[in-house]
PDB file of N, CA and C in Angstrom:
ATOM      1  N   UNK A   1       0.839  -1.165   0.000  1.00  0.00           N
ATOM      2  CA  UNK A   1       0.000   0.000   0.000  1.00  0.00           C
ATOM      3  C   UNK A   1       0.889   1.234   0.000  1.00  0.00           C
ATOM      4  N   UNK A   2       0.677   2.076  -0.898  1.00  0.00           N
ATOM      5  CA  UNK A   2       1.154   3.065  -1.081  1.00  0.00           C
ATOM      6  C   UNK A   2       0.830   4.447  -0.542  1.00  0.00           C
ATOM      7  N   UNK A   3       1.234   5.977   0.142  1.00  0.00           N
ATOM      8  CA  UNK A   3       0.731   6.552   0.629  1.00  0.00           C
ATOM      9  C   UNK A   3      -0.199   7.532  -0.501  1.00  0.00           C
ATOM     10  N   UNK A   4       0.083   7.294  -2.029  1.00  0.00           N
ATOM     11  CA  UNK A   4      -0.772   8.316  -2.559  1.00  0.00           C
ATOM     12  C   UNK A   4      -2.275   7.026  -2.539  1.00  0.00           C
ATOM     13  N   UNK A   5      -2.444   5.896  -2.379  1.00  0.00           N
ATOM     14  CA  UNK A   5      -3.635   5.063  -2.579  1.00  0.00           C
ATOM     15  C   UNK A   5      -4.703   5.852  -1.062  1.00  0.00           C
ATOM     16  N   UNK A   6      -3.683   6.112  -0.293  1.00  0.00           N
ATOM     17  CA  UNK A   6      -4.552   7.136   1.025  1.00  0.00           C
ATOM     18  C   UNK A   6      -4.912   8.187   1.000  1.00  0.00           C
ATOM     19  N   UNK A   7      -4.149   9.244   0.389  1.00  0.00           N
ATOM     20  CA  UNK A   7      -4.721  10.013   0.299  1.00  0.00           C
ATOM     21  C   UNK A   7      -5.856  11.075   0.181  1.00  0.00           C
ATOM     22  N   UNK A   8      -6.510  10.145  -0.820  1.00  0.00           N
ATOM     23  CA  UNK A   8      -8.029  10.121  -1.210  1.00  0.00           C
ATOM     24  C   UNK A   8      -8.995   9.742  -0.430  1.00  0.00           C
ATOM     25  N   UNK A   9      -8.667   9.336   0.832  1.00  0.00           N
ATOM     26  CA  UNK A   9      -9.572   8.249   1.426  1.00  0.00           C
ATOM     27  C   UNK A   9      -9.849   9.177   2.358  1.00  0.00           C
ATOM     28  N   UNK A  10     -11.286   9.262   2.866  1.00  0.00           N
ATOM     29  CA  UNK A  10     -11.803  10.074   4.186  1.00  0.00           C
ATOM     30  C   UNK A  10     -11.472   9.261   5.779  1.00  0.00           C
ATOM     31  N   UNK A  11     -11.675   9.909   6.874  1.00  0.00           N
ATOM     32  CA  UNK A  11     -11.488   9.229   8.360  1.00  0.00           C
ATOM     33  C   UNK A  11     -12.027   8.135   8.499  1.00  0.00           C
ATOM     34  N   UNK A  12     -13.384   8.164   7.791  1.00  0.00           N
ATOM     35  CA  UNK A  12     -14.282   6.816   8.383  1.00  0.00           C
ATOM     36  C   UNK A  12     -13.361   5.674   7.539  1.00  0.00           C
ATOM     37  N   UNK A  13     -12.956   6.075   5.929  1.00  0.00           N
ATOM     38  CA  UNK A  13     -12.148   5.149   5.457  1.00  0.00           C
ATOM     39  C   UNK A  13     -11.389   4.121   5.850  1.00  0.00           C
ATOM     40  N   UNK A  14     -10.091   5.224   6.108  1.00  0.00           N
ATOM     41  CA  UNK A  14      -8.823   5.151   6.719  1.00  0.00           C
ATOM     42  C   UNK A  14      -9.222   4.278   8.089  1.00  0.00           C
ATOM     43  N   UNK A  15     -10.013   4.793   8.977  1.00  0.00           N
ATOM     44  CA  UNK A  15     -10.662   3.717  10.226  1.00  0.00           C
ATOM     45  C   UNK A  15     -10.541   2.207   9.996  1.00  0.00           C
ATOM     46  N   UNK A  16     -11.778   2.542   8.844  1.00  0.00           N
ATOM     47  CA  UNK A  16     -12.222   0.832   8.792  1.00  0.00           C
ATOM     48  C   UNK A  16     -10.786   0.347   7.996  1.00  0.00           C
ATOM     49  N   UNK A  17     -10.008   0.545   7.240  1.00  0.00           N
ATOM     50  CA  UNK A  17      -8.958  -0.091   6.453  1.00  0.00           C
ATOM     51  C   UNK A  17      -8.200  -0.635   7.624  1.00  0.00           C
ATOM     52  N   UNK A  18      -7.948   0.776   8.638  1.00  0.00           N
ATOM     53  CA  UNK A  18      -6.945   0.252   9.531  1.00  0.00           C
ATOM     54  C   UNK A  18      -7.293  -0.856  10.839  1.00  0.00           C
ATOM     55  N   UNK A  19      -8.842  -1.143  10.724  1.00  0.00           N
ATOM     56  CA  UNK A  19      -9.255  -2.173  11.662  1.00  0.00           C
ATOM     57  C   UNK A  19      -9.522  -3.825  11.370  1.00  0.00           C
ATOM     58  N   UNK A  20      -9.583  -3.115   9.269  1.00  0.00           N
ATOM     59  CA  UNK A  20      -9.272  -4.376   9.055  1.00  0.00           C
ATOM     60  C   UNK A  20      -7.765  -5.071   8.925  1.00  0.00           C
ATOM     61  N   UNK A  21      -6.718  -4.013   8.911  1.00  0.00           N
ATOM     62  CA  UNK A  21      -5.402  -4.790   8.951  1.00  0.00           C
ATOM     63  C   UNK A  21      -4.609  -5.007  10.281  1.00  0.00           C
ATOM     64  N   UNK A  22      -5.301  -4.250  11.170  1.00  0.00           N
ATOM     65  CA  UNK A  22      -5.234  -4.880  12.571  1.00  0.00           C
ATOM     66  C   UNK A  22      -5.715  -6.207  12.731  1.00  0.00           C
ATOM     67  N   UNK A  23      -6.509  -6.842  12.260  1.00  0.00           N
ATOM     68  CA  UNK A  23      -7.538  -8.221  12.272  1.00  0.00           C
ATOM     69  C   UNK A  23      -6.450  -8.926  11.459  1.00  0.00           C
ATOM     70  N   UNK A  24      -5.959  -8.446  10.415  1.00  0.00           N
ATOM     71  CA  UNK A  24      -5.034  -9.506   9.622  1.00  0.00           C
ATOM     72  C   UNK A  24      -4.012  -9.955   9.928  1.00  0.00           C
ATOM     73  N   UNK A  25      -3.328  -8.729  10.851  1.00  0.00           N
ATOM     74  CA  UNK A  25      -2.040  -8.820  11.745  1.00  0.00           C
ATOM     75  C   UNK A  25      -2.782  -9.513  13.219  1.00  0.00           C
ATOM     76  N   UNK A  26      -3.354  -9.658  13.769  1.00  0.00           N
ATOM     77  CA  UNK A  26      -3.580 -10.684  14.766  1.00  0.00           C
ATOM     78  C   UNK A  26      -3.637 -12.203  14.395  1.00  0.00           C
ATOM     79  N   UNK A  27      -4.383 -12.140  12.854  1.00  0.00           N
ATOM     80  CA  UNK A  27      -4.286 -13.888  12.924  1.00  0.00           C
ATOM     81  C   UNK A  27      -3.127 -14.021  12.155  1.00  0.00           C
ATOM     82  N   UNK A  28      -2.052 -12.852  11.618  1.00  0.00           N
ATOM     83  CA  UNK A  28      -0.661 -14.023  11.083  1.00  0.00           C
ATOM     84  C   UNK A  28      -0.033 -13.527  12.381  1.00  0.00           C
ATOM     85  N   UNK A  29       0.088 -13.258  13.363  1.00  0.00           N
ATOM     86  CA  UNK A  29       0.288 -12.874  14.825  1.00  0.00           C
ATOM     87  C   UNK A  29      -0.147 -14.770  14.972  1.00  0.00           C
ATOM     88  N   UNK A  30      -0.980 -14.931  15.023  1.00  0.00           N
ATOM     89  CA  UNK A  30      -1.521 -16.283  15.292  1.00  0.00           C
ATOM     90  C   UNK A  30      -0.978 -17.834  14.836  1.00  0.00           C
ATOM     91  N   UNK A  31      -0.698 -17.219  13.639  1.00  0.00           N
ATOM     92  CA  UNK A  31       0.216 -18.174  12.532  1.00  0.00           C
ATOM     93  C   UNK A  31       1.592 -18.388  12.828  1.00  0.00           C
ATOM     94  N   UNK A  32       1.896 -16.835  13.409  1.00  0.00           N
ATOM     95  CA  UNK A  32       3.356 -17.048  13.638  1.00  0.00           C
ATOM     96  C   UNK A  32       3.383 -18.253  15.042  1.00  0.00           C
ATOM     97  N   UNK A  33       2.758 -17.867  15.803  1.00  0.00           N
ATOM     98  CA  UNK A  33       2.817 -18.538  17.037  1.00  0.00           C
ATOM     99  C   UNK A  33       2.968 -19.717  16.736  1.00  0.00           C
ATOM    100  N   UNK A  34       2.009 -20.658  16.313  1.00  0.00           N
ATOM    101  CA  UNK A  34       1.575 -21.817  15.745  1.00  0.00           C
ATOM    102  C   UNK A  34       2.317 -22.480  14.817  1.00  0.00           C
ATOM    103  N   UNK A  35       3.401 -21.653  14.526  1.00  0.00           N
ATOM    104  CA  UNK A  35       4.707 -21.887  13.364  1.00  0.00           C
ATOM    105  C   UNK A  35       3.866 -22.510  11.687  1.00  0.00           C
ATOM    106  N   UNK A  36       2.617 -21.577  11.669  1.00  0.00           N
ATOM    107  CA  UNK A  36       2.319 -21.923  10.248  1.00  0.00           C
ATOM    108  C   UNK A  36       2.033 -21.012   9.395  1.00  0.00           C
ATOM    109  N   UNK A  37       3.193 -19.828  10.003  1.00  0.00           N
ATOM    110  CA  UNK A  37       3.236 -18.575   8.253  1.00  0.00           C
ATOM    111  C   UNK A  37       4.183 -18.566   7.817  1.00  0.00           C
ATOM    112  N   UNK A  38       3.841 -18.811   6.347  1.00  0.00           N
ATOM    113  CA  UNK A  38       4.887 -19.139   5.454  1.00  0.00           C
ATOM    114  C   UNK A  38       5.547 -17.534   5.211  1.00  0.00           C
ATOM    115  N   UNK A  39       5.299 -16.671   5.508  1.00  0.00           N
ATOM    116  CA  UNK A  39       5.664 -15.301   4.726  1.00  0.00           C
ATOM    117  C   UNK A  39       6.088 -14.768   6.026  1.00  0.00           C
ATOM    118  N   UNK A  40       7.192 -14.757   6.449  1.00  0.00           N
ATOM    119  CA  UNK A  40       7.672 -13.359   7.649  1.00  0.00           C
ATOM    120  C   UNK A  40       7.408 -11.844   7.567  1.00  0.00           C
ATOM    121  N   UNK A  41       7.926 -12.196   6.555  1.00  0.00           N
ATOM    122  CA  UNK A  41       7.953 -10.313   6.182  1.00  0.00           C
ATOM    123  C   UNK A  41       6.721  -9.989   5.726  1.00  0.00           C
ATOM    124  N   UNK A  42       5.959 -10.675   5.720  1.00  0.00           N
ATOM    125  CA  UNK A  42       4.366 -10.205   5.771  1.00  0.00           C
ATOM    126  C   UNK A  42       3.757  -9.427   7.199  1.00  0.00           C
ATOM    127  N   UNK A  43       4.498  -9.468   8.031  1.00  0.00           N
ATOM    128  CA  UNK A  43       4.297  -9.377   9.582  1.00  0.00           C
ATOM    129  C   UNK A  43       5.172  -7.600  10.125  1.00  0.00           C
ATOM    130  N   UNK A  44       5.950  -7.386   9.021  1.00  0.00           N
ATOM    131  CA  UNK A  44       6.811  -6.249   8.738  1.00  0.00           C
ATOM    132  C   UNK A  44       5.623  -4.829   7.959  1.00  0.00           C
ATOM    133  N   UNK A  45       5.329  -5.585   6.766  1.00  0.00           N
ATOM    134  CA  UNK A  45       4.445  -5.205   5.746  1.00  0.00           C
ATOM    135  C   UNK A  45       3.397  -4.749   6.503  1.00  0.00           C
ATOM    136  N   UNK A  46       2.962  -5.320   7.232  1.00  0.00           N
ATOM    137  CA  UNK A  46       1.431  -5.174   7.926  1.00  0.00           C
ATOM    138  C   UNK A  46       1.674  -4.044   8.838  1.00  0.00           C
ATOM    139  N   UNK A  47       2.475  -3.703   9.574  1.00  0.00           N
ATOM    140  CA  UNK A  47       2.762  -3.263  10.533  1.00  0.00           C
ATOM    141  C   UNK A  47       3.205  -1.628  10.000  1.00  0.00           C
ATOM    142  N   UNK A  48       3.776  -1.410   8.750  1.00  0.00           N
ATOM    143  CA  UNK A  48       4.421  -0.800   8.033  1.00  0.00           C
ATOM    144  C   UNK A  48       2.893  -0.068   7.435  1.00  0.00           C
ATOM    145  N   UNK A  49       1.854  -0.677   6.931  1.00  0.00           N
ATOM    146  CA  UNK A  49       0.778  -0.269   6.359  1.00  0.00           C
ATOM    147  C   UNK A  49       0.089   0.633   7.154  1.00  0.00           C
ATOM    148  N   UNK A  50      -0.309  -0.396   8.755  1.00  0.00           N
ATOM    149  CA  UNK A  50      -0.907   0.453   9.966  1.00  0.00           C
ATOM    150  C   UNK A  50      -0.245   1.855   9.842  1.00  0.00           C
ATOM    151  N   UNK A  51       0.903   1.671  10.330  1.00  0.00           N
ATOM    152  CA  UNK A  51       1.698   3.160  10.213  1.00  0.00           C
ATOM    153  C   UNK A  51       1.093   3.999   9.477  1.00  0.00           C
ATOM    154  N   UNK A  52       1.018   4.425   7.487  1.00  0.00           N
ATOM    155  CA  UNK A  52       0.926   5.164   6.791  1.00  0.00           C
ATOM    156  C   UNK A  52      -0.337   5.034   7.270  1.00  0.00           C
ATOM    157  N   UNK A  53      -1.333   4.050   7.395  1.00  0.00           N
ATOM    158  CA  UNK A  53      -2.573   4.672   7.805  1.00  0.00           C
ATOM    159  C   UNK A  53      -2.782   5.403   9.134  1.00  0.00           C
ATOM    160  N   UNK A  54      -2.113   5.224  10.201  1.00  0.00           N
ATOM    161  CA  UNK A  54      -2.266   6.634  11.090  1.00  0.00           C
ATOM    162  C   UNK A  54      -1.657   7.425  10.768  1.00  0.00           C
ATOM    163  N   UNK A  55      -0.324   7.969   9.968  1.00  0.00           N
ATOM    164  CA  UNK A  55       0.456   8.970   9.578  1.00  0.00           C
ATOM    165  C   UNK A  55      -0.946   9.845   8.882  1.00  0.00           C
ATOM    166  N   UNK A  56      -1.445   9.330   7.744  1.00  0.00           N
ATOM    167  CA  UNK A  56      -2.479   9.734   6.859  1.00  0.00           C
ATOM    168  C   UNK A  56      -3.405  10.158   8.138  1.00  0.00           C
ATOM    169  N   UNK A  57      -4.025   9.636   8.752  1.00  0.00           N
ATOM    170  CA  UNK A  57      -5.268   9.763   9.986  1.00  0.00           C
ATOM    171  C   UNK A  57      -4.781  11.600  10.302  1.00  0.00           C
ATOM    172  N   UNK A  58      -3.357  11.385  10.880  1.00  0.00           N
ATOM    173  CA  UNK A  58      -2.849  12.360  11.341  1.00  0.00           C
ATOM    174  C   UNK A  58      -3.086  13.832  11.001  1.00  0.00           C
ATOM    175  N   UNK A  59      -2.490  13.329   9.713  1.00  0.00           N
ATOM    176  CA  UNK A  59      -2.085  14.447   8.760  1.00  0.00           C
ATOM    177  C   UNK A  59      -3.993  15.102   8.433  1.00  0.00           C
ATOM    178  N   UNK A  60      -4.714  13.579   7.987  1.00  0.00           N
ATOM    179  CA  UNK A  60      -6.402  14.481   7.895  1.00  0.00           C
ATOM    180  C   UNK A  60      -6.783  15.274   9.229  1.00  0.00           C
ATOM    181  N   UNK A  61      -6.454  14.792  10.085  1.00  0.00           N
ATOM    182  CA  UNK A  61      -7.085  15.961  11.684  1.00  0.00           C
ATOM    183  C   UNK A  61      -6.223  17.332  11.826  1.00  0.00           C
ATOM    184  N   UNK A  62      -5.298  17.133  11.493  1.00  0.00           N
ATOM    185  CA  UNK A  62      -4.403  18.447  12.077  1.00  0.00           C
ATOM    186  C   UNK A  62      -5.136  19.333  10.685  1.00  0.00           C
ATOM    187  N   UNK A  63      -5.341  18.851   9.594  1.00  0.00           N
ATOM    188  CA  UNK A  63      -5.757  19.622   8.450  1.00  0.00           C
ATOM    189  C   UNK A  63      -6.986  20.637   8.449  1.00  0.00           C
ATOM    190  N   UNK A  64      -7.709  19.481   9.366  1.00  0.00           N
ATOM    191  CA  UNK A  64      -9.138  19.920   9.712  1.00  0.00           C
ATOM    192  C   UNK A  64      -9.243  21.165  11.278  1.00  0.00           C
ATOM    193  N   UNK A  65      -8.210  20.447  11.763  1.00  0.00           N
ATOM    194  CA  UNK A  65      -8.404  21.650  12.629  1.00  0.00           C
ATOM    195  C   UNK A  65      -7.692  22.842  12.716  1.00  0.00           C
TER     196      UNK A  65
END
């Protein structure tokens, strides 16, 4: 995910995107445990995404206020 694909996106957006990749990062969180994810750096990626989506969150509130 790229930060210009956010840009465009409103709060409620950006919310739900970032609650669904919280949910994705708990169950390969889950996988890892269980020693059945094949992809590590998927666990990097995910974590890396959250980020630009609160950076973006950020950047929309301070804009607004």
């Amino acid at each position: 995910m790229k930060m210009t694909e956010l840009k465009d996106l409103t709060i409620t957006e950006l919310t739900a995107k970032g609650r669904d990749l919280r949910q994705v990062l708990f169950n390969v969180r889950l996988q890892k445990a269980s020693s059945q994810l094949e992809k590590p750096a998927r666990l990097r990626l995910l974590r890396r995404d959250i980020a630009r989506i609160e950076s973006q969150m950020s950047q929309v509130r301070n804009k607004t206020a």
